[in-house]
C-alpha atoms as a PDB file:
ATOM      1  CA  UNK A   1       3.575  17.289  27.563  1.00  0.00           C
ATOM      2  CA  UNK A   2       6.250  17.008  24.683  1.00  0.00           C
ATOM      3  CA  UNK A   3       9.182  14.772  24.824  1.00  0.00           C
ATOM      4  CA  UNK A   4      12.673  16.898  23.812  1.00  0.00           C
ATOM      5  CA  UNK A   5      14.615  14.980  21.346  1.00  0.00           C
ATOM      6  CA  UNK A   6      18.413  15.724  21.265  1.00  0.00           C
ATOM      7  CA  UNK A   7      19.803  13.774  18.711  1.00  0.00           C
ATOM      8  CA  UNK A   8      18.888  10.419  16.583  1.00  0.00           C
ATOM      9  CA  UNK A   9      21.331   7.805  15.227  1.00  0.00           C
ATOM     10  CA  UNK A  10      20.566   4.967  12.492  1.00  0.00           C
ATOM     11  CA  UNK A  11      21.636   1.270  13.686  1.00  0.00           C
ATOM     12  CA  UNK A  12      20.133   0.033  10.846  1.00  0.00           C
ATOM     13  CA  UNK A  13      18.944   0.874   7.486  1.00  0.00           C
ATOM     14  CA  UNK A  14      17.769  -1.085   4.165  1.00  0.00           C
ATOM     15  CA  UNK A  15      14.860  -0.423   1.685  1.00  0.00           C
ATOM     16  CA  UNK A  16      12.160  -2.177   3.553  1.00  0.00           C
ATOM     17  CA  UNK A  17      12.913  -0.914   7.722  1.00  0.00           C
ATOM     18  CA  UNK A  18      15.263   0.978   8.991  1.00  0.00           C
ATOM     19  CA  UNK A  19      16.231   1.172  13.032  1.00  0.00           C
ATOM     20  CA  UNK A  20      16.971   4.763  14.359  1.00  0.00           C
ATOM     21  CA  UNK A  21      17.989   5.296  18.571  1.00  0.00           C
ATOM     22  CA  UNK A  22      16.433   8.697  19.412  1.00  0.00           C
ATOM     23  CA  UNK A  23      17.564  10.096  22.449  1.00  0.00           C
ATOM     24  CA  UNK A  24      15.000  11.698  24.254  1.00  0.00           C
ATOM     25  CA  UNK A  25      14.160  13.377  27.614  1.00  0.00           C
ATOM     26  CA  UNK A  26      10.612  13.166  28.684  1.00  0.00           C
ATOM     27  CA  UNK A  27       8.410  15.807  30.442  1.00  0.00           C
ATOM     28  CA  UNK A  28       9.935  14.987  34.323  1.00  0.00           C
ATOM     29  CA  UNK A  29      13.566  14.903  33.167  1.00  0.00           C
ATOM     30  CA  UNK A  30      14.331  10.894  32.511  1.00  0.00           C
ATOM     31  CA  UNK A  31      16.736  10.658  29.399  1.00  0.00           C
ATOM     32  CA  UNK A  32      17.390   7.717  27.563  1.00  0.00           C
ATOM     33  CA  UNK A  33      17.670   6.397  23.941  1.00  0.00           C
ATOM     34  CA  UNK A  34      14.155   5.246  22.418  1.00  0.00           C
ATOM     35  CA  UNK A  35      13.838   2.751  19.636  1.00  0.00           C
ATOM     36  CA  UNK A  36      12.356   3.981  16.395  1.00  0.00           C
ATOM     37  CA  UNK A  37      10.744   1.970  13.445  1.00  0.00           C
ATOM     38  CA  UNK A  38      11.452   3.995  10.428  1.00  0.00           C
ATOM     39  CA  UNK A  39       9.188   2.711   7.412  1.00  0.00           C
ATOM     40  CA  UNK A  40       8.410   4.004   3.838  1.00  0.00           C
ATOM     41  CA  UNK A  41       4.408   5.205   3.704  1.00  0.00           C
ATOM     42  CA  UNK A  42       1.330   2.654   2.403  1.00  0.00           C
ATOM     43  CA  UNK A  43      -1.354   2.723   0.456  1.00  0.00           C
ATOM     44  CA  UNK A  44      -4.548   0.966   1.176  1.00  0.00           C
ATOM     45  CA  UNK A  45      -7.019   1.155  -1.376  1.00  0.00           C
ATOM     46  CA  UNK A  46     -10.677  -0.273  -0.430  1.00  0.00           C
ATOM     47  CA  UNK A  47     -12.265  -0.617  -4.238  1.00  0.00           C
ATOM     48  CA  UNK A  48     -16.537  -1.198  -3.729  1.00  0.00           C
ATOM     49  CA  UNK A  49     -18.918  -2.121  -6.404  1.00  0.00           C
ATOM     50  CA  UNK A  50     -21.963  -1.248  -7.345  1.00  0.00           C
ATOM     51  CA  UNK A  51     -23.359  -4.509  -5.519  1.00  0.00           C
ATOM     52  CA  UNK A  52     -21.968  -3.141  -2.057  1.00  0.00           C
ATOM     53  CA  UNK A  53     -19.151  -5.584  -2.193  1.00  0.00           C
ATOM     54  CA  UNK A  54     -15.169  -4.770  -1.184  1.00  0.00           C
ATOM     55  CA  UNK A  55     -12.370  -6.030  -3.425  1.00  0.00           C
ATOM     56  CA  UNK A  56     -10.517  -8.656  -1.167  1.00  0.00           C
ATOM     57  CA  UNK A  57      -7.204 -10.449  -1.170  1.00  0.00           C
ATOM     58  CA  UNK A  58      -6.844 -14.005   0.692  1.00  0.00           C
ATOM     59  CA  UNK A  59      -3.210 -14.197   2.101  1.00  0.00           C
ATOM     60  CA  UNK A  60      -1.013 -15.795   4.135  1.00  0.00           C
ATOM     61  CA  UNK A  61       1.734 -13.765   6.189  1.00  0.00           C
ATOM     62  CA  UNK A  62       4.844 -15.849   7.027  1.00  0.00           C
ATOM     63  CA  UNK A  63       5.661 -13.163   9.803  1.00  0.00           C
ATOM     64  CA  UNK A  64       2.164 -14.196  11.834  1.00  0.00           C
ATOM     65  CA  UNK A  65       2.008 -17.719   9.552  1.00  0.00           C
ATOM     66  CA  UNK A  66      -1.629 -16.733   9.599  1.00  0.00           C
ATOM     67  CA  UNK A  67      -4.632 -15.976   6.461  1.00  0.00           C
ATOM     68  CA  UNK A  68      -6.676 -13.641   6.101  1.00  0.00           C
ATOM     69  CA  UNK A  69      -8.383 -11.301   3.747  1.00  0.00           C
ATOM     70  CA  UNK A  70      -6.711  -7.743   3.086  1.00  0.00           C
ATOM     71  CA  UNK A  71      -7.458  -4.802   0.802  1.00  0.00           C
ATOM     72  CA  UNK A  72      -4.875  -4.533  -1.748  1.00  0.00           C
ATOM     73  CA  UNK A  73      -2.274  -2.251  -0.412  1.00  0.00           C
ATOM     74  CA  UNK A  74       1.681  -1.627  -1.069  1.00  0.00           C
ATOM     75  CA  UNK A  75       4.481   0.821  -0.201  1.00  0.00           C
ATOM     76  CA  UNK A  76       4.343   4.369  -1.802  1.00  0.00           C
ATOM     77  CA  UNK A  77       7.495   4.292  -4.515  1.00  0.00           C
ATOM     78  CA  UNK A  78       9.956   7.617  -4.560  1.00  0.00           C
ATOM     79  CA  UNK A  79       7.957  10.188  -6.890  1.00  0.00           C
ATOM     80  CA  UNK A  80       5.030   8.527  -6.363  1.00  0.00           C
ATOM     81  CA  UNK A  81       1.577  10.217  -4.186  1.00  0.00           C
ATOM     82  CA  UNK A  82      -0.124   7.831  -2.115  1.00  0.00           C
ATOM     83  CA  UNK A  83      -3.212   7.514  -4.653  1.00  0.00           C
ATOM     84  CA  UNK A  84      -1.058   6.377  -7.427  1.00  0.00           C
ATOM     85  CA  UNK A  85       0.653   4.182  -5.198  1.00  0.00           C
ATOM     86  CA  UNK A  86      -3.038   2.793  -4.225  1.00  0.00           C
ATOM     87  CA  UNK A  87      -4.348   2.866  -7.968  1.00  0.00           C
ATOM     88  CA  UNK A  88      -1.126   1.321  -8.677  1.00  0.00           C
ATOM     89  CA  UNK A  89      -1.361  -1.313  -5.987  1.00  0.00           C
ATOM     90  CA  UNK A  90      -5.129  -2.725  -6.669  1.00  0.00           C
ATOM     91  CA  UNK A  91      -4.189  -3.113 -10.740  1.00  0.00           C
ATOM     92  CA  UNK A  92      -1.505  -5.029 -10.046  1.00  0.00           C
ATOM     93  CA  UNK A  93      -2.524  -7.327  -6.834  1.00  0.00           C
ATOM     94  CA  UNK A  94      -5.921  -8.108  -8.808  1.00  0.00           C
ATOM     95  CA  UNK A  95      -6.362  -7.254 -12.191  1.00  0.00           C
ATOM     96  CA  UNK A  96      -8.739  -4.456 -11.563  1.00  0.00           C
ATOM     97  CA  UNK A  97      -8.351  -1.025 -12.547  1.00  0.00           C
ATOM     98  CA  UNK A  98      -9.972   1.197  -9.372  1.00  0.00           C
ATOM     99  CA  UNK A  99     -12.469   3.790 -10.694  1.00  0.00           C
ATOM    100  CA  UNK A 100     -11.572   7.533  -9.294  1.00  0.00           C
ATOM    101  CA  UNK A 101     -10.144   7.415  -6.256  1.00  0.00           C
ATOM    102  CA  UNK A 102     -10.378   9.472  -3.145  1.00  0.00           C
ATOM    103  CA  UNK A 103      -8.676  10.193   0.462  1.00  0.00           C
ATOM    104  CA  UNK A 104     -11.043   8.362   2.756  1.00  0.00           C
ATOM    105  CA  UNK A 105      -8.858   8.132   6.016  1.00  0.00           C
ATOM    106  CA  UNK A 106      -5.039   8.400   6.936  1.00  0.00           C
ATOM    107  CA  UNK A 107      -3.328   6.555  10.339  1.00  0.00           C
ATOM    108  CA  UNK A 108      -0.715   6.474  12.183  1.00  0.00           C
ATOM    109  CA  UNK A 109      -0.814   2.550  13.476  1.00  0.00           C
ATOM    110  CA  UNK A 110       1.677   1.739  15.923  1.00  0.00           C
ATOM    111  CA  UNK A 111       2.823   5.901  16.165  1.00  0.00           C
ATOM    112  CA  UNK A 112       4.682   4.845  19.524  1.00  0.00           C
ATOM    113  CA  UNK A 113       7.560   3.171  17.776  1.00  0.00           C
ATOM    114  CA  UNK A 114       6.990   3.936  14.330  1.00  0.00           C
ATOM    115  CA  UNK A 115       6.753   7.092  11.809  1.00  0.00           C
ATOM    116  CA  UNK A 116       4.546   4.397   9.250  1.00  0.00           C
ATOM    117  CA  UNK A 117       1.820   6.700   7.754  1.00  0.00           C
ATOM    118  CA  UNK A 118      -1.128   4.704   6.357  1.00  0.00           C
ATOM    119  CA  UNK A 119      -2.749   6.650   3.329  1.00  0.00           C
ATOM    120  CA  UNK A 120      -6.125   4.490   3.176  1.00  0.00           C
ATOM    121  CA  UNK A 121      -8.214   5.437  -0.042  1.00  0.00           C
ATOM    122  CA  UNK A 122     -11.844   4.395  -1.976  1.00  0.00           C
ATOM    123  CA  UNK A 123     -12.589   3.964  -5.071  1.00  0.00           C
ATOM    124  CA  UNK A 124     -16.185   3.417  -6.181  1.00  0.00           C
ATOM    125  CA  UNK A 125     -16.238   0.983  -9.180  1.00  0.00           C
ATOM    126  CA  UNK A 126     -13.669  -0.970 -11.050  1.00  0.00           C
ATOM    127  CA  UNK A 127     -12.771  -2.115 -14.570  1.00  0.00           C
ATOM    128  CA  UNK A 128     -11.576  -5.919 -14.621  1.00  0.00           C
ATOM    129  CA  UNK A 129      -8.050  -5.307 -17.135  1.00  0.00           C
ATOM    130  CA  UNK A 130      -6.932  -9.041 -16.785  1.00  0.00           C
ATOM    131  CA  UNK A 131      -4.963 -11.373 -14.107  1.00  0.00           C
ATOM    132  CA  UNK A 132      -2.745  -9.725 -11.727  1.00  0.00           C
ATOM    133  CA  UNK A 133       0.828  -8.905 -12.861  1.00  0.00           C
ATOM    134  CA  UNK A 134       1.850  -9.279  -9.166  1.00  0.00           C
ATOM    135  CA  UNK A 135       1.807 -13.232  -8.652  1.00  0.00           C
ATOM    136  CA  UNK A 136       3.147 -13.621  -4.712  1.00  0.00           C
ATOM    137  CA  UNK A 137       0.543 -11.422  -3.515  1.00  0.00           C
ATOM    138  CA  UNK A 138      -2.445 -13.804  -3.013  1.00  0.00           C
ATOM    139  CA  UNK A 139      -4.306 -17.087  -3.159  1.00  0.00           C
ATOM    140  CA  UNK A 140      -7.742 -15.540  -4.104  1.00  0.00           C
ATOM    141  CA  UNK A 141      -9.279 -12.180  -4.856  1.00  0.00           C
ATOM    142  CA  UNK A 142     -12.759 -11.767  -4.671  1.00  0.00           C
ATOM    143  CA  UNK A 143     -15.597  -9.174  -3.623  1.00  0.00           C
ATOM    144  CA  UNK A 144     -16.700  -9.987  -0.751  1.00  0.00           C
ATOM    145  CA  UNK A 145     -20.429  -8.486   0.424  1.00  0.00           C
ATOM    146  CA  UNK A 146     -19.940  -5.191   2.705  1.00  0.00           C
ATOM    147  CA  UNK A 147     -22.730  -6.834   5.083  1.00  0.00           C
ATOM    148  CA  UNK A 148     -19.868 -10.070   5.541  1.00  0.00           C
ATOM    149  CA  UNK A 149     -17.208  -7.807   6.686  1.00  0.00           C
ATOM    150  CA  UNK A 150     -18.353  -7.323  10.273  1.00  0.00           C
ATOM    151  CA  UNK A 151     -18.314 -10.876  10.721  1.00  0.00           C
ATOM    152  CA  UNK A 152     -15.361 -11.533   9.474  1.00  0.00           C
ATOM    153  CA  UNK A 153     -13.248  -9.065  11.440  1.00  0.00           C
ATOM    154  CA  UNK A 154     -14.868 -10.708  14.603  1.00  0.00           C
ATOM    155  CA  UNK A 155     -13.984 -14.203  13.238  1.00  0.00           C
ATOM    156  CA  UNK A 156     -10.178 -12.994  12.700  1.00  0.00           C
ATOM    157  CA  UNK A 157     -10.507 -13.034   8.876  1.00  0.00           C
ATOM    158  CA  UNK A 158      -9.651  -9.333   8.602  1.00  0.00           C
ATOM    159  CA  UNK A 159      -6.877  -8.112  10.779  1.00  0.00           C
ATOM    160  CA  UNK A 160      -4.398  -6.217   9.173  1.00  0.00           C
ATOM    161  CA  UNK A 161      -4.874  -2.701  10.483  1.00  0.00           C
ATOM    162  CA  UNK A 162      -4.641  -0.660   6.980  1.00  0.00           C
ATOM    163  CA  UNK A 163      -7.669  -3.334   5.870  1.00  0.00           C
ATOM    164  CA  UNK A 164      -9.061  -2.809   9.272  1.00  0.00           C
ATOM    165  CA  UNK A 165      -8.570   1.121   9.405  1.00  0.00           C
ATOM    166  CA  UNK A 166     -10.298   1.054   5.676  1.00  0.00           C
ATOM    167  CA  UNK A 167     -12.995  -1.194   5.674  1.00  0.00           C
ATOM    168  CA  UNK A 168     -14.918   0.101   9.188  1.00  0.00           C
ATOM    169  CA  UNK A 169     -14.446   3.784   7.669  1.00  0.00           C
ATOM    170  CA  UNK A 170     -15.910   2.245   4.178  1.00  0.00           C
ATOM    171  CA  UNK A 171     -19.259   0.667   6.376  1.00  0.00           C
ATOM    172  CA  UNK A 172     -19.399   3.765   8.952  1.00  0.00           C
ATOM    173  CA  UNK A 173     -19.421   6.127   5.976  1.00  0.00           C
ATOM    174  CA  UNK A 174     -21.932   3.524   4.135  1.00  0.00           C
ATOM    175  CA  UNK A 175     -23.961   4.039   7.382  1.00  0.00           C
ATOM    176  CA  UNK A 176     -23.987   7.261   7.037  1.00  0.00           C
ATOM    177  CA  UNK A 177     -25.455   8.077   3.760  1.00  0.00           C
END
């Protein structure tokens, strides 16, 4: 069953979000103007070592005035693919240049309300090229063991869905092999 859309109007728009009222008509005939989250794509980038340990970031979000660890990860800049923008992303959140990096899952998180497309990457190694450039990002960065991470997603250390989305792909693909 596929929703008709007739029209869509921006309410409000900026760099960051934008607000868009789609008027749609669902399967049984019901019409009415739905709210839509517009956002520019991410990049998650989940960067393991040869010791089976994740690159981390220890943050706090003012939004949820909460910590937690995250995977670096950033918005996709104009002209930019989502790998560069996750390359990009881990070299300047922690100092690290990723080794090659490859496609290891893309989501759609909250694809009810919003069109945000999470590009969520690996990278297998990384060079350490000095501190971070970006200096709001974080209070720590460290590799944390693969073997910790369940834990710490049921503890409520990890819950930002890109980290979330990338990390459980990372140890069911681990599993795997």
């Amino acid at each position: 069953m596929q929703w008709k859309i007739h029209g869509e109007r921006p309410i409000y728009e900026n760099r960051w979000v934008n607000l868009w009222l789609t008027d749609v008509e669902t399967p049984d005939g019901s019409r009415w103007e739905h709210h839509v989250v517009k956002l520019r794509h991410l990049a998650v980038a989940a960067v393991v070592n040869e010791r089976r340990e994740v690159l981390m970031l220890w943050r706090h979000r003012f939004i949820t005035n909460a910590w937690a660890w995250e995977l670096p990860m950033g918005l996709v800049e104009e002209g930019e693919s989502p790998a560069e923008a996750a390359a990009r992303e881990v070299l300047e959140e922690t100092g690290w240049r990723p080794g090659p990096i490859k496609s290891l899952i893309y989501a759609e998180p909250a694809n009810g309300i919003t069109d945000s497309q999470h590009h969520v990457f690996r990278a297998d190694g990384a060079t350490y090229e000095g501190p971070p450039t970006e200096k709001n990002e974080s209070d720590r960065i460290e590799w944390i063991p693969l073997a910790n991470v369940r834990g710490m997603i049921d503890r409520r250390e990890i819950v930002s869905s890109g980290s979330l989305v990338g990390l459980l792909y990372v140890l069911m693909d681990d599993a795997i092999r």
